[in-house]
Each structure stands twice: as structure tokens, then as C-alpha cells.
N, C-alpha and C. Protein backbone atom coordinates (compact mmCIF):
# COMPACT_ATOMS: atom_id res chain seq x y z
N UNK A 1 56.49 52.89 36.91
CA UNK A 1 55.40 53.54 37.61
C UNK A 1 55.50 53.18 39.09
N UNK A 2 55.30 54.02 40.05
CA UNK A 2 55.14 54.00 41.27
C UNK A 2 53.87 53.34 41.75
N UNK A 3 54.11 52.65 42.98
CA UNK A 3 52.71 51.94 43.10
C UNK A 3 51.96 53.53 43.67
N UNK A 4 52.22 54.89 44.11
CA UNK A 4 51.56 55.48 44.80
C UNK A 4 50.68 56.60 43.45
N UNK A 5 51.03 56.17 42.53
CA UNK A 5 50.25 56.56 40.74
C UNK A 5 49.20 55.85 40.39
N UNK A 6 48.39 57.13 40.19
CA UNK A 6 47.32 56.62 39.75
C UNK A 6 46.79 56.75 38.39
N UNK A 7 46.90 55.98 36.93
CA UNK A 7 46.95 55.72 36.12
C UNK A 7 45.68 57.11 35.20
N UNK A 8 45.59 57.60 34.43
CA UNK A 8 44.69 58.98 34.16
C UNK A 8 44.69 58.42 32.66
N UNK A 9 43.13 58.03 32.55
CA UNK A 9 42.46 57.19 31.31
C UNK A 9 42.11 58.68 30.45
N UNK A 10 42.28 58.97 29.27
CA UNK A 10 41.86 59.89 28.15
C UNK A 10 42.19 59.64 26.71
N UNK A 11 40.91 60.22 26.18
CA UNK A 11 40.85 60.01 24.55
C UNK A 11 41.76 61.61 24.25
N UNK A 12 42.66 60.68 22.93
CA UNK A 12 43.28 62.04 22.21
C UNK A 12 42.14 63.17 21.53
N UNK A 13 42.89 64.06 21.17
CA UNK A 13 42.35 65.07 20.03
C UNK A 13 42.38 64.71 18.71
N UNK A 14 42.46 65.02 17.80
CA UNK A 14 42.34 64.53 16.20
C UNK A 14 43.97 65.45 16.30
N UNK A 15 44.10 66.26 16.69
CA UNK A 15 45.91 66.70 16.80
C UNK A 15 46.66 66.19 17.50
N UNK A 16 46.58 65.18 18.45
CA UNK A 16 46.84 64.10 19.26
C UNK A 16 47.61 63.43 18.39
N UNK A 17 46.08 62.62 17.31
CA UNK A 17 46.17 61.39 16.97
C UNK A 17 47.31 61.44 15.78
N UNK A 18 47.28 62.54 15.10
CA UNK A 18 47.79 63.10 13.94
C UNK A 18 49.51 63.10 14.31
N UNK A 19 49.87 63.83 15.38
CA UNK A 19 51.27 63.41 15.77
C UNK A 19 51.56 61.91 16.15
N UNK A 20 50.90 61.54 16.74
CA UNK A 20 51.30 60.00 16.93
C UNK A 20 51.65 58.98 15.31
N UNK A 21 50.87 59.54 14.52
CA UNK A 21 50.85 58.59 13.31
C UNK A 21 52.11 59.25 12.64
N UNK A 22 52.02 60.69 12.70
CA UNK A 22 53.89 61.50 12.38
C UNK A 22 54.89 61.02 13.35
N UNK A 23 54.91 60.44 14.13
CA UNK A 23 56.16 60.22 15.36
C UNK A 23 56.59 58.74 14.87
N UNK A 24 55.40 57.85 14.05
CA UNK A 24 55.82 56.91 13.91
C UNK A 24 55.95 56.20 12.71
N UNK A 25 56.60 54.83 12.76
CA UNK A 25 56.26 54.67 11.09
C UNK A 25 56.04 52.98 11.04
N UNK A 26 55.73 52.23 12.29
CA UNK A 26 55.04 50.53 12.41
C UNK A 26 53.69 50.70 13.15
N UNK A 27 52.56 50.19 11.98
CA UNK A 27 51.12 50.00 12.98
C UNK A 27 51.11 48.71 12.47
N UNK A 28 49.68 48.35 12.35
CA UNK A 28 49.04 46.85 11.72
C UNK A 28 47.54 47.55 11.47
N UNK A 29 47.70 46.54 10.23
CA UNK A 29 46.14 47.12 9.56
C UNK A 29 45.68 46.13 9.63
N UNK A 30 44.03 46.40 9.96
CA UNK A 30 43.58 45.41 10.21
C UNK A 30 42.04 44.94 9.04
N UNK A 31 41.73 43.78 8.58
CA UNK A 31 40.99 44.11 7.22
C UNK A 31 39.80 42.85 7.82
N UNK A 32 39.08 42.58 6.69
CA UNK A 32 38.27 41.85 7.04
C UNK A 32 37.31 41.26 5.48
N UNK A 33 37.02 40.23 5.56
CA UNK A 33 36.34 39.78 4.32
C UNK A 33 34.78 38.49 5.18
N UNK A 34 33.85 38.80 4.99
CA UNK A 34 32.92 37.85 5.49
C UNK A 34 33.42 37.57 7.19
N UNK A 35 33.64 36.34 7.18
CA UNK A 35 33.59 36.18 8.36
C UNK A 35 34.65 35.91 8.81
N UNK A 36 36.06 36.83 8.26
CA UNK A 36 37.13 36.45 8.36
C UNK A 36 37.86 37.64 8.80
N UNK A 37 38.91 38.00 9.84
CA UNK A 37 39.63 39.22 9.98
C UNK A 37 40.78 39.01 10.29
N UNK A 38 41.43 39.79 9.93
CA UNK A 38 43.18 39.50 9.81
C UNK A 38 43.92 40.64 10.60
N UNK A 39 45.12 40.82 11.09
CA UNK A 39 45.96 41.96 11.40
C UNK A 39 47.06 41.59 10.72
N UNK A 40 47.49 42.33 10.20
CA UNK A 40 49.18 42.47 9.92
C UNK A 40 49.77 43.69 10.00
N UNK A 41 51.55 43.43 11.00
CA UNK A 41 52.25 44.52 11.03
C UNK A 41 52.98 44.90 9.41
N UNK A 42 53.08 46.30 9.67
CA UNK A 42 53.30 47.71 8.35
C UNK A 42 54.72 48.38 8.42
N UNK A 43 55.13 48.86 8.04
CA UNK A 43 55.74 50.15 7.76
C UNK A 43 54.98 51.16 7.18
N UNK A 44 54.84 52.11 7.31
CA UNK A 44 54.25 53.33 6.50
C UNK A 44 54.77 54.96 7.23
N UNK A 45 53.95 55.49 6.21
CA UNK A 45 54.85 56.97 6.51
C UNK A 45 53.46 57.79 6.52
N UNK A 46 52.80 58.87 6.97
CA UNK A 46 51.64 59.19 6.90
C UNK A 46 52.18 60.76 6.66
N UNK A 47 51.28 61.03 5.74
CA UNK A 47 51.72 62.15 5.34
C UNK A 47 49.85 62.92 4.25
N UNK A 48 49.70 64.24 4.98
CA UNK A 48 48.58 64.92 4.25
C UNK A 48 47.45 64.21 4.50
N UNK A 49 47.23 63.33 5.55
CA UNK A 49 45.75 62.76 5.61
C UNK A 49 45.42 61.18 5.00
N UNK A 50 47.07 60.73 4.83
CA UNK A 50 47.52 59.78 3.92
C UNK A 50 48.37 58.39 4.81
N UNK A 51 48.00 57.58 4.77
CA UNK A 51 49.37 56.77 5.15
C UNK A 51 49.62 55.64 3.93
N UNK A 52 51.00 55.88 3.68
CA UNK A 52 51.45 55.04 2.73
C UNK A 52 51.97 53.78 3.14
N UNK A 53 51.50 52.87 2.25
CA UNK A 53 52.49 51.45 2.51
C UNK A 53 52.91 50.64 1.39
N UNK A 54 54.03 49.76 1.76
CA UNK A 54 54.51 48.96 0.84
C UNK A 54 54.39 47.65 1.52
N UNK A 55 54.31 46.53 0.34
CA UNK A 55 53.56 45.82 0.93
C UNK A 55 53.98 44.64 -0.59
N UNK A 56 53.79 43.05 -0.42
CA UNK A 56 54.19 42.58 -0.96
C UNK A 56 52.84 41.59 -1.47
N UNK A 57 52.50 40.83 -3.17
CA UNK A 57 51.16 40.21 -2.86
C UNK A 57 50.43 39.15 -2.01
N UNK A 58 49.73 38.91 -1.83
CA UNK A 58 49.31 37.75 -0.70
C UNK A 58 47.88 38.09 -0.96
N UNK A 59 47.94 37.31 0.48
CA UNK A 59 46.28 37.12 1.25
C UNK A 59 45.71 38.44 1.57
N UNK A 60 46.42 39.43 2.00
CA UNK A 60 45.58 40.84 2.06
C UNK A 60 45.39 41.55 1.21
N UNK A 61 45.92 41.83 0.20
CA UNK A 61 45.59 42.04 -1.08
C UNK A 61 44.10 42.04 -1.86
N UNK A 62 43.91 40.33 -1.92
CA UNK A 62 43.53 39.89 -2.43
C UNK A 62 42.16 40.25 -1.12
N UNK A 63 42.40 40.15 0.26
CA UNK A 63 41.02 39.79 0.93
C UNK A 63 40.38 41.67 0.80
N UNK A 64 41.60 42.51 0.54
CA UNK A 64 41.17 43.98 0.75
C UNK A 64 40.48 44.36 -0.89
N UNK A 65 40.68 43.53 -1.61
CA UNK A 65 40.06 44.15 -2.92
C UNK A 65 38.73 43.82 -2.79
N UNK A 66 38.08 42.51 -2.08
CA UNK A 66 36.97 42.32 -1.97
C UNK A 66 36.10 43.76 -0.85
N UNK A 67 37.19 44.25 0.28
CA UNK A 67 36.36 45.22 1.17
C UNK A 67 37.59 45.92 1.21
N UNK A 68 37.65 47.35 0.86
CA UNK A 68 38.65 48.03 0.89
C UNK A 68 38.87 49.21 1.82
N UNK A 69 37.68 48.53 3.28
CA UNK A 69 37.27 49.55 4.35
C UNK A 69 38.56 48.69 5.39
N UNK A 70 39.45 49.41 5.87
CA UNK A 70 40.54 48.91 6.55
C UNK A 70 41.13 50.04 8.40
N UNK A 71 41.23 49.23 9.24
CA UNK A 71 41.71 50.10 10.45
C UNK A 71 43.34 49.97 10.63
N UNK A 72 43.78 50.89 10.83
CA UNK A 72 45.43 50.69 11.09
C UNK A 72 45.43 51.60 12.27
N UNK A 73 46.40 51.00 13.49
CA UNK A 73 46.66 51.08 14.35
C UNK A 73 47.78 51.49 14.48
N UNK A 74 48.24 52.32 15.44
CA UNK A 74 49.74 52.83 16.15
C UNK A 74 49.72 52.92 17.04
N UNK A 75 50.65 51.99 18.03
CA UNK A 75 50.98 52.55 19.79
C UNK A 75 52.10 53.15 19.60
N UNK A 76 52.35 54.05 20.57
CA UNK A 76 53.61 54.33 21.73
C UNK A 76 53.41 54.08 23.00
N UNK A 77 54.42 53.15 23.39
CA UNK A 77 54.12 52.48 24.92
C UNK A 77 55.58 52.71 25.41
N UNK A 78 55.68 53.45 26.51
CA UNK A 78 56.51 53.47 27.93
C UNK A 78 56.48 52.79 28.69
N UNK A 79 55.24 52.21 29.00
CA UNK A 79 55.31 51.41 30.39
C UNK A 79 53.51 51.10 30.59
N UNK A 80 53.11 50.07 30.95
CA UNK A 80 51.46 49.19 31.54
C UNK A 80 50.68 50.79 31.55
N UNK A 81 50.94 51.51 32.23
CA UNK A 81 50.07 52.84 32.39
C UNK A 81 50.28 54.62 31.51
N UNK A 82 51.83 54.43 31.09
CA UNK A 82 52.05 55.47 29.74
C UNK A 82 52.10 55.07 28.51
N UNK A 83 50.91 55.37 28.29
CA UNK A 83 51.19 54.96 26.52
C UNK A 83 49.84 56.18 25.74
N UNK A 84 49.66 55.57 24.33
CA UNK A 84 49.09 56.21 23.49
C UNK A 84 49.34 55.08 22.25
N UNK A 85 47.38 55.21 21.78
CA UNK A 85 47.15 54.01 20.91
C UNK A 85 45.77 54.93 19.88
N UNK A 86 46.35 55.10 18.74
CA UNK A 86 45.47 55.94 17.39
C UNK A 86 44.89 54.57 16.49
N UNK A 87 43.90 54.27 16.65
CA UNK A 87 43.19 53.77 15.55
C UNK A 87 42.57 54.84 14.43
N UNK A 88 42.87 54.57 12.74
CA UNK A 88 42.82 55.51 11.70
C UNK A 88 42.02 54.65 11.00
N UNK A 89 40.74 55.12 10.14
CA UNK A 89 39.96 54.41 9.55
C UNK A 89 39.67 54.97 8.49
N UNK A 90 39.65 54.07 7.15
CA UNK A 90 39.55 54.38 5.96
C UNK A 90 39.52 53.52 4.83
N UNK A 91 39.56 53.74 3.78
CA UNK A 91 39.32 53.33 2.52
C UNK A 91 40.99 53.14 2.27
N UNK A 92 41.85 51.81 1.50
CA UNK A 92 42.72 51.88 0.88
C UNK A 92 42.83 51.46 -0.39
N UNK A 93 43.40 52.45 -1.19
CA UNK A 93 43.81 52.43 -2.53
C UNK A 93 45.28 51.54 -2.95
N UNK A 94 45.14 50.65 -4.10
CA UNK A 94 46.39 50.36 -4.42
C UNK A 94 46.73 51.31 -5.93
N UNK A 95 48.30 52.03 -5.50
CA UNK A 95 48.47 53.21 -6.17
C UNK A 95 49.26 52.68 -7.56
N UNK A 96 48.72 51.89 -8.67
CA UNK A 96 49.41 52.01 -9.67
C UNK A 96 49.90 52.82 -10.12
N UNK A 97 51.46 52.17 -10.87
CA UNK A 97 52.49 53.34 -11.39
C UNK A 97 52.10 53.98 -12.58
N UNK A 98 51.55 52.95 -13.52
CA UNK A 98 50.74 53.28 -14.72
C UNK A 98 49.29 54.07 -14.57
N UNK A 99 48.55 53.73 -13.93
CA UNK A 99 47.36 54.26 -13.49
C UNK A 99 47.56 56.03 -12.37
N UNK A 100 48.11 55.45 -11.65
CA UNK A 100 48.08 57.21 -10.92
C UNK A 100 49.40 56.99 -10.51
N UNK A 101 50.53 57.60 -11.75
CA UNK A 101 52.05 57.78 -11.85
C UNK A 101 52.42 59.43 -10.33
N UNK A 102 51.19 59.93 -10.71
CA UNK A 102 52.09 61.21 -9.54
C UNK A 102 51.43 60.87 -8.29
N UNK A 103 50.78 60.49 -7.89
CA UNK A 103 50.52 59.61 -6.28
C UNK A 103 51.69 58.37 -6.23
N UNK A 104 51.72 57.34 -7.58
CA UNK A 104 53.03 56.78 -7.34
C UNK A 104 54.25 57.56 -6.56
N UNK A 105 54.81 58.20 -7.41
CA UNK A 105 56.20 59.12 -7.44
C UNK A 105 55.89 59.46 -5.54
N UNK A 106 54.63 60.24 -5.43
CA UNK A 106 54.57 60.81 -3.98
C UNK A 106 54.99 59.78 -3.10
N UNK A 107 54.41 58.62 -3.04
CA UNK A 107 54.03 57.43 -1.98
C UNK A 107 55.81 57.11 -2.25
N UNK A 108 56.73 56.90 -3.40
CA UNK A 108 57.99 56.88 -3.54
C UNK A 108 58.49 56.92 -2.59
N UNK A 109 58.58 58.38 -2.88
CA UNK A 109 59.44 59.37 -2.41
C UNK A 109 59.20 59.56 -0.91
N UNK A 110 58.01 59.37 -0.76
CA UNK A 110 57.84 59.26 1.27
C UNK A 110 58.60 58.17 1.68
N UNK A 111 57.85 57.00 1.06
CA UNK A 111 58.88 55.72 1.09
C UNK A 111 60.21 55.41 1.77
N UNK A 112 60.67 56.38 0.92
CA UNK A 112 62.27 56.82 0.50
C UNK A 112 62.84 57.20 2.12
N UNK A 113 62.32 58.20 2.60
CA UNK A 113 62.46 58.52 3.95
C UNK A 113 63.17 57.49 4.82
N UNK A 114 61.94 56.52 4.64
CA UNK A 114 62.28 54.95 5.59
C UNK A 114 63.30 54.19 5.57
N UNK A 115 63.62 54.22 3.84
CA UNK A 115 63.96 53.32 3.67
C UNK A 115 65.04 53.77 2.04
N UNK A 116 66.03 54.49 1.83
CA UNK A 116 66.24 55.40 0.84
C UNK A 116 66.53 54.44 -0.16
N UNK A 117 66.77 53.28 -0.25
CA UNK A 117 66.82 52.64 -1.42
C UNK A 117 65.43 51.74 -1.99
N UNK A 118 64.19 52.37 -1.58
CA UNK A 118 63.10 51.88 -1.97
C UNK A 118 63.35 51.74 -3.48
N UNK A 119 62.89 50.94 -3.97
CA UNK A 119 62.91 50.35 -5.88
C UNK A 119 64.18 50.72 -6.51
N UNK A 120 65.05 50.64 -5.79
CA UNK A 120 66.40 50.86 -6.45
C UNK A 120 67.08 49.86 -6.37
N UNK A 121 68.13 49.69 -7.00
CA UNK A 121 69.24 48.49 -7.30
C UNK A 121 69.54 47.68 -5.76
N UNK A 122 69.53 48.72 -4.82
CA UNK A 122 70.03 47.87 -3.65
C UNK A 122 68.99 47.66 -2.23
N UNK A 123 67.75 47.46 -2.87
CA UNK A 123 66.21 47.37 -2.03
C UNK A 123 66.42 46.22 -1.29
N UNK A 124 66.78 46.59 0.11
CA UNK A 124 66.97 45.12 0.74
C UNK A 124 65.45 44.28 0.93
N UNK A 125 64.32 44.95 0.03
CA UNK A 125 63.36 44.41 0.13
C UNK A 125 62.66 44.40 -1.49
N UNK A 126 63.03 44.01 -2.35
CA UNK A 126 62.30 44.13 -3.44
C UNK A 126 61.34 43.65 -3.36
N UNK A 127 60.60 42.41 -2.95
CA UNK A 127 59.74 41.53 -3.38
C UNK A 127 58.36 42.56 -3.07
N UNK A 128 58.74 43.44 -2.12
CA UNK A 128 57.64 44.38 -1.62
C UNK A 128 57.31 45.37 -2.93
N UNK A 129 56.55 45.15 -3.93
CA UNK A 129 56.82 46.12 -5.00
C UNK A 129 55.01 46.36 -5.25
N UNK A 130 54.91 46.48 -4.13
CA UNK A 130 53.37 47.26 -4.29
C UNK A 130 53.05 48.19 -3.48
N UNK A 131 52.57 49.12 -3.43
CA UNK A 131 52.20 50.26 -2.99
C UNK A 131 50.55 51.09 -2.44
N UNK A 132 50.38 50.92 -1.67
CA UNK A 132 48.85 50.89 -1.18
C UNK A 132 48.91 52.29 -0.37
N UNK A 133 47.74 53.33 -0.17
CA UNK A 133 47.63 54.31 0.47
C UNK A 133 46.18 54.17 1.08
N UNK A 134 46.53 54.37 2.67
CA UNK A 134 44.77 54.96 2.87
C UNK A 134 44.28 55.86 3.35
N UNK A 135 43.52 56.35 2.76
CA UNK A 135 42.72 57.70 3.71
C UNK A 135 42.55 57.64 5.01
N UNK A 136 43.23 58.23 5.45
CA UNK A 136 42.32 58.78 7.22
C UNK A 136 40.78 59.45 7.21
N UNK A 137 40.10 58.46 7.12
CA UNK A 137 38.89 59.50 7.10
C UNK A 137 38.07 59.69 8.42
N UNK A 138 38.81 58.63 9.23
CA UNK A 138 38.56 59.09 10.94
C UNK A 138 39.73 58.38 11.71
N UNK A 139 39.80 59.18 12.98
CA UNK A 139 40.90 59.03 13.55
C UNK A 139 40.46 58.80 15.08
N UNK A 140 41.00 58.09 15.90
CA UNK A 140 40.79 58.06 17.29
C UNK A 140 41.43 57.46 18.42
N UNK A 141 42.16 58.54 19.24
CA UNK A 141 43.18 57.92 20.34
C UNK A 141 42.63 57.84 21.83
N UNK A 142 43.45 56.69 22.35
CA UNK A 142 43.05 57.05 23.41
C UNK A 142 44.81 57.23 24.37
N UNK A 143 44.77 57.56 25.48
CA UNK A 143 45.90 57.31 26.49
C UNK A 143 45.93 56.93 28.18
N UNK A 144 46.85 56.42 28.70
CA UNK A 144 46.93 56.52 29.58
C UNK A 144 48.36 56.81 30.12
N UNK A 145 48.33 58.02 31.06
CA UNK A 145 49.35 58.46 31.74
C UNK A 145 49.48 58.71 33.57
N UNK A 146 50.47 58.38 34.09
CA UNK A 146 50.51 58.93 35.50
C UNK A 146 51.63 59.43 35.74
N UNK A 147 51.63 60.64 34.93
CA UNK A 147 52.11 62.07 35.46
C UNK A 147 51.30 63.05 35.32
């Protein structure tokens, strides 16, 4: 950026926010239990109003079954004054294979995209063998650009 730029503060559109979460596939969700709040970075793939993740058991798990109201975040950053940052808010589901087998298969197969040997013989990540989706049920960007 030029020092003779002057930095131009604006909130996205909900079609804004929607490409940003398609352009990318690392946010951090962020959860919360009593008086406790956590971030952790993701992989996911967002797809239909959906973002999928895989995810391994622990502490979020366990703190999201108690409140299953969760924010996940995505930047794209260029530079201190170009960027773009979507906070997505919603409810997440953990998608059993036995319990809901064709949301399984879906969340898969998006998966797959990322990462094509998801649950297959050569998963450079097995231990990750859980599968969580959450609704977008609100979305909101903001940016800053100087061009």
C-alpha cells in the first residue's frame, strides 16, 4: 500500500460472504461452554449453506455437545489494508455414519476434494475420523480495500 491510500472500511453482502467461504477452505471455529471460549484452526469445504469438517476427538467435541451454537471465521488478507474477514454463525451437527449415512457420504465426498484420500487406506490423517457440519444460519463480512 502506498502511503498516499486511503484505506475504504465496508461490510460484505451475504454474496460477498458466500464466495469468500467458496474461495477458501482454513477458518477457526470458535465455541464456548460457561465461562470458557476456545478458537481452533479447520479445514472445511462449504458447500449448500453447509460447512463441513473433519476433526479429531478432544476438548471441542466434548465442550460443543454441551452448546452446539458455534462462529467460524475466514480471512483473505493481501496486505494491513486489503483484506476480507466472513464470520458464519450456526448450529453444528456431528454427522454419524450410522445415524445420517447420506449427509455422511455428502460431507465424504466434499472432504474428498481437499484431501482425496479422506478414510481410505492412505489418509495421511486418520486419527481425524469424525465429521461435524454447520449451518450457516447467518453470515457477516466485513473489508478493507485501497483501490
Amino acid at each position: 500500500m502506498s502511503m498516499r491510500e486511503t484505506p475504504v472500511f465496508h461490510e460484505l453482502d451475504r454474496d460477498e460472504c458466500i464466495a469468500v467461504l467458496d474461495r477458501n477452505h482454513i477458518g477457526r471455529i470458535a465455541y464456548t461452554f460457561r465461562d470458557r471460549v476456545d478458537i481452533t484452526a479447520l479445514s472445511y469445504v462449504h458447500h449448500d449453506g453447509w460447512l463441513y469438517i473433519r476433526t479429531e476427538v478432544g476438548d471441542k467435541l466434548v465442550t460443543m455437545a454441551h452448546n452446539r451454537w458455534v462462529a467460524f471465521e475466514v480471512d483473505e488478507i493481501e496486505s494491513l489494508f486489503d483484506w476480507r474477514s466472513v464470520v458464519a454463525r450456526g448450529a453444528i451437527y456431528h454427522l454419524h455414519p450410522e445415524e445420517r449415512p447420506k449427509e455422511h457420504r455428502l460431507a465424504v465426498k466434499l472432504l474428498r476434494t481437499l484431501i482425496p484420500e479422506t478414510f481410505r487406506a492412505k489418509d495421511p490423517v486418520p486419527f481425524r475420523d469424525m465429521v461435524l457440519r454447520i449451518h450457516v444460519d447467518k453470515v457477516r463480512g466485513r473489508a478493507a480495500s485501497t483501490s
